[in-house]
N, C-alpha and C. Protein backbone atom coordinates (compact mmCIF):
# COMPACT_ATOMS: atom_id res chain seq x y z
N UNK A 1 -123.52 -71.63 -95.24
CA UNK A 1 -122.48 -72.38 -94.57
C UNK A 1 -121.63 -71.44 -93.72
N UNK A 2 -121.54 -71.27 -92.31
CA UNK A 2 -120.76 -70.88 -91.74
C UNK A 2 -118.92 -70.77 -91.65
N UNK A 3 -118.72 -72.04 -91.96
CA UNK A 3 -117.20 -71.98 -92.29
C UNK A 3 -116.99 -71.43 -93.67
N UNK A 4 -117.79 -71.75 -94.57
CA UNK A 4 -117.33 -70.90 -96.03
C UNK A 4 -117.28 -69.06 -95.22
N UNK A 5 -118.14 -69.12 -94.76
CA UNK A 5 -118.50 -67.44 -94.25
C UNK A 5 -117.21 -66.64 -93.37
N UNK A 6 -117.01 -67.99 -92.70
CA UNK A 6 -115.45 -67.58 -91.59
C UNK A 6 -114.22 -67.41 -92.22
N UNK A 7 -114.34 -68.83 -93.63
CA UNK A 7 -112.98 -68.24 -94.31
C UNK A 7 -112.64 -67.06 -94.96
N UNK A 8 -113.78 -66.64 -95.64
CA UNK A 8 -114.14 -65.43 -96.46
C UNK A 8 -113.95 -64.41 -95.61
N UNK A 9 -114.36 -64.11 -94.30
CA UNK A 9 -114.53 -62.76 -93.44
C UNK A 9 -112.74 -63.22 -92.70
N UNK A 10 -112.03 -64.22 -92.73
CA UNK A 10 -110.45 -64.02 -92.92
C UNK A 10 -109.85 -63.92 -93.69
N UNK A 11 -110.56 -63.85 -94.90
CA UNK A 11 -109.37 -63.39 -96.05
C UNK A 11 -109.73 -61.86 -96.28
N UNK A 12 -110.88 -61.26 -95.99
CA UNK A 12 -111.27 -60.13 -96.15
C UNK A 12 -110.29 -59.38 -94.66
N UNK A 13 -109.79 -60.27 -94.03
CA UNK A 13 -109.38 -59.28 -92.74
C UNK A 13 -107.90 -59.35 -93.01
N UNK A 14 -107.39 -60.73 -93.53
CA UNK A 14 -106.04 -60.39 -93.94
C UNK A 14 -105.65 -59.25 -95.39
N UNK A 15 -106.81 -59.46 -95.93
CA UNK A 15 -106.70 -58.54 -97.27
C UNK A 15 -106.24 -57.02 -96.38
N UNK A 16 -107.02 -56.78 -95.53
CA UNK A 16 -107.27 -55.40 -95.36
C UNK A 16 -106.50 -55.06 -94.31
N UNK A 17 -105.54 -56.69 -93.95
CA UNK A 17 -104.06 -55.84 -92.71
C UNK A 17 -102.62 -56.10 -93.66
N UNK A 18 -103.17 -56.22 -94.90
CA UNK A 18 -102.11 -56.80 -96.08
C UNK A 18 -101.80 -54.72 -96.87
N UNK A 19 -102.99 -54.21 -96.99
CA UNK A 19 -103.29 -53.33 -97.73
C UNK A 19 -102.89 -51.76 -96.59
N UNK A 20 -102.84 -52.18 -95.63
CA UNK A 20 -102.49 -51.68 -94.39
C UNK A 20 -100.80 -51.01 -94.25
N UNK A 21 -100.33 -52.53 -94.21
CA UNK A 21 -99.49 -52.51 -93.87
C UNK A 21 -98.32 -51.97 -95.14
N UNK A 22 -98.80 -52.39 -96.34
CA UNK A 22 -97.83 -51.85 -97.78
C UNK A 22 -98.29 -50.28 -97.93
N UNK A 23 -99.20 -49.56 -97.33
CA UNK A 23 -99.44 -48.16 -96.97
C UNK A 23 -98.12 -47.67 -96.20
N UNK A 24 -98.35 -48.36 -94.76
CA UNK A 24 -97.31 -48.27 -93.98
C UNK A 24 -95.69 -47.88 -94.39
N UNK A 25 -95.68 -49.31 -95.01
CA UNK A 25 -94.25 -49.19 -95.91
C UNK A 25 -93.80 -48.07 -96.77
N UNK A 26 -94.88 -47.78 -97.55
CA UNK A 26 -94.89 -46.61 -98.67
C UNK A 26 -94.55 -45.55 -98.16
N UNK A 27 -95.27 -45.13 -97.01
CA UNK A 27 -95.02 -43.78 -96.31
C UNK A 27 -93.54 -43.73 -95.64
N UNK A 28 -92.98 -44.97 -94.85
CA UNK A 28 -92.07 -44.96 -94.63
C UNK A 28 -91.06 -44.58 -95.63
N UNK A 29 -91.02 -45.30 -97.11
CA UNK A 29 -90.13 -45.36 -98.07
C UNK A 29 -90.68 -43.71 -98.33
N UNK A 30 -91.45 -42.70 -98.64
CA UNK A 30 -91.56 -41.86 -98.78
C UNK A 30 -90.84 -41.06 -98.17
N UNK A 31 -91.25 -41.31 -96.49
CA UNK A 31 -90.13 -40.15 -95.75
C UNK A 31 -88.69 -40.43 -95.91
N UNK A 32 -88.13 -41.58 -95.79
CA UNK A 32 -86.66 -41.77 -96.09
C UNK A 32 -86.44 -40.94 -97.18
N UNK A 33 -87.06 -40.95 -98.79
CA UNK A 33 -86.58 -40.44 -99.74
C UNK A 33 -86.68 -38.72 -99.48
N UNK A 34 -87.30 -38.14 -99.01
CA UNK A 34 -87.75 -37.03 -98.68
C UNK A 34 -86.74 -36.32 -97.54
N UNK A 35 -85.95 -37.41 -96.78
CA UNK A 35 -84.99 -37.13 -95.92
C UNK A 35 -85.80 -36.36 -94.61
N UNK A 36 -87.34 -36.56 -94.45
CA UNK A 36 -87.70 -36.19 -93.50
C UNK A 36 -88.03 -37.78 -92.66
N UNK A 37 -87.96 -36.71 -90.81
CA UNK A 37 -87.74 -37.92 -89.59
C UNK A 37 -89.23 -39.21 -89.98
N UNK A 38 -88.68 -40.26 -89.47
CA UNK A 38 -89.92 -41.05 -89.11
C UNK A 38 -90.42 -40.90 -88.08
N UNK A 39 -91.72 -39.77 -88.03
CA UNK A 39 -92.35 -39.17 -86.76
C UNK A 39 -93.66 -40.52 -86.41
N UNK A 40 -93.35 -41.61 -86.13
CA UNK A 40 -94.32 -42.94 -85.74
C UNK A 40 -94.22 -42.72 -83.80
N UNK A 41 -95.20 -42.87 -83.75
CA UNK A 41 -95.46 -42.96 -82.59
C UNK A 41 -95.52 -44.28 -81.61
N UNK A 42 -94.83 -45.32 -82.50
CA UNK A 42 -94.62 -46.77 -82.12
C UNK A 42 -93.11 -46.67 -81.42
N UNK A 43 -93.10 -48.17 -81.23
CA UNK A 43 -91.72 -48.48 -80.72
C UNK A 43 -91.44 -48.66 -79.40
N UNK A 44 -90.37 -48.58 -78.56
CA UNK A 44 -89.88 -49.34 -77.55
C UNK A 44 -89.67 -47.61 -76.32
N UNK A 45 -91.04 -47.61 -75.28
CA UNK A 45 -91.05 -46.43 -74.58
C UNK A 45 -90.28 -46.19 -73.60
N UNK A 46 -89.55 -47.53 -73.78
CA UNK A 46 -88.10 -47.50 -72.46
C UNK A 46 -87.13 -46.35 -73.55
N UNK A 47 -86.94 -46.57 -74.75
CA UNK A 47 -86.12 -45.81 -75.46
C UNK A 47 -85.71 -44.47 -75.26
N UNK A 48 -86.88 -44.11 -75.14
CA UNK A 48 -87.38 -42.36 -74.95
C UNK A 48 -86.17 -41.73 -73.69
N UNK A 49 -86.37 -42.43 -72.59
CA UNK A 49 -85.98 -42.04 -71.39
C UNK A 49 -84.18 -42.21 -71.59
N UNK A 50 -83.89 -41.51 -72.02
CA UNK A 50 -82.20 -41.96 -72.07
C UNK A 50 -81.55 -41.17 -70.87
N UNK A 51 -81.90 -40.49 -69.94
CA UNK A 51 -81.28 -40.25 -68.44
C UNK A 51 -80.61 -41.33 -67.78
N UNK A 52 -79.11 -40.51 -67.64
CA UNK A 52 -78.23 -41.90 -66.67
C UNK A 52 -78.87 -42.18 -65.60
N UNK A 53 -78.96 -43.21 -65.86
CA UNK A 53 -79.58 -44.10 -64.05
C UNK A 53 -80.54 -43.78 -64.15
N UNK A 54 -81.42 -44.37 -64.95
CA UNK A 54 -82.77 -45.10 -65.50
C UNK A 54 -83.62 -46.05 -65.09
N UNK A 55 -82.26 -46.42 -65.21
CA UNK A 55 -82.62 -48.23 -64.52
C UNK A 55 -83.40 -48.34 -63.20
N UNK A 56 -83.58 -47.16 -62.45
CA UNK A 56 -84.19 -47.73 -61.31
C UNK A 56 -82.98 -47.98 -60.15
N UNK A 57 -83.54 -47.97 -59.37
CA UNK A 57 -82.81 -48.65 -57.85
C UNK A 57 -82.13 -47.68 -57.10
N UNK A 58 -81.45 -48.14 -56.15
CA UNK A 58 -81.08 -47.04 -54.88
C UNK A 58 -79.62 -46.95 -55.32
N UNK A 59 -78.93 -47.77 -55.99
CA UNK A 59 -77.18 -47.43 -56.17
C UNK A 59 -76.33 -47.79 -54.98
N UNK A 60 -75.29 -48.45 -55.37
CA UNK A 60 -74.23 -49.03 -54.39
C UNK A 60 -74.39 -49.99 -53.83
């Protein structure tokens, strides 16, 4: 049966972004306790750039 097969190969994919992600967490909760940085390479790449007048454009 194909749909038995589809549900099974989605619970096997949520299992394994479930098992993923509480890794994730762990390491995080690790470095906090450890008082070392969260060196993740995620997040928001506008952030990075903190130079006044960023924003773009000609001014005035």
């Amino acid at each position: 049966m194909a749909k038995n097969e589809s549900a099974r190969a989605r619970q096997e994919r949520l299992a394994a972004e479930l098992r993923a992600n509480l890794q994730k967490r762990k390491a995080q909760a690790r470095a906090r306790r450890a008082g070392d940085a969260d060196c993740r390479d995620e997040g928001i790449a506008a952030a990075k750039d903190t130079k006044p007048g960023a924003e773009g454009g000609e001014g005035g």
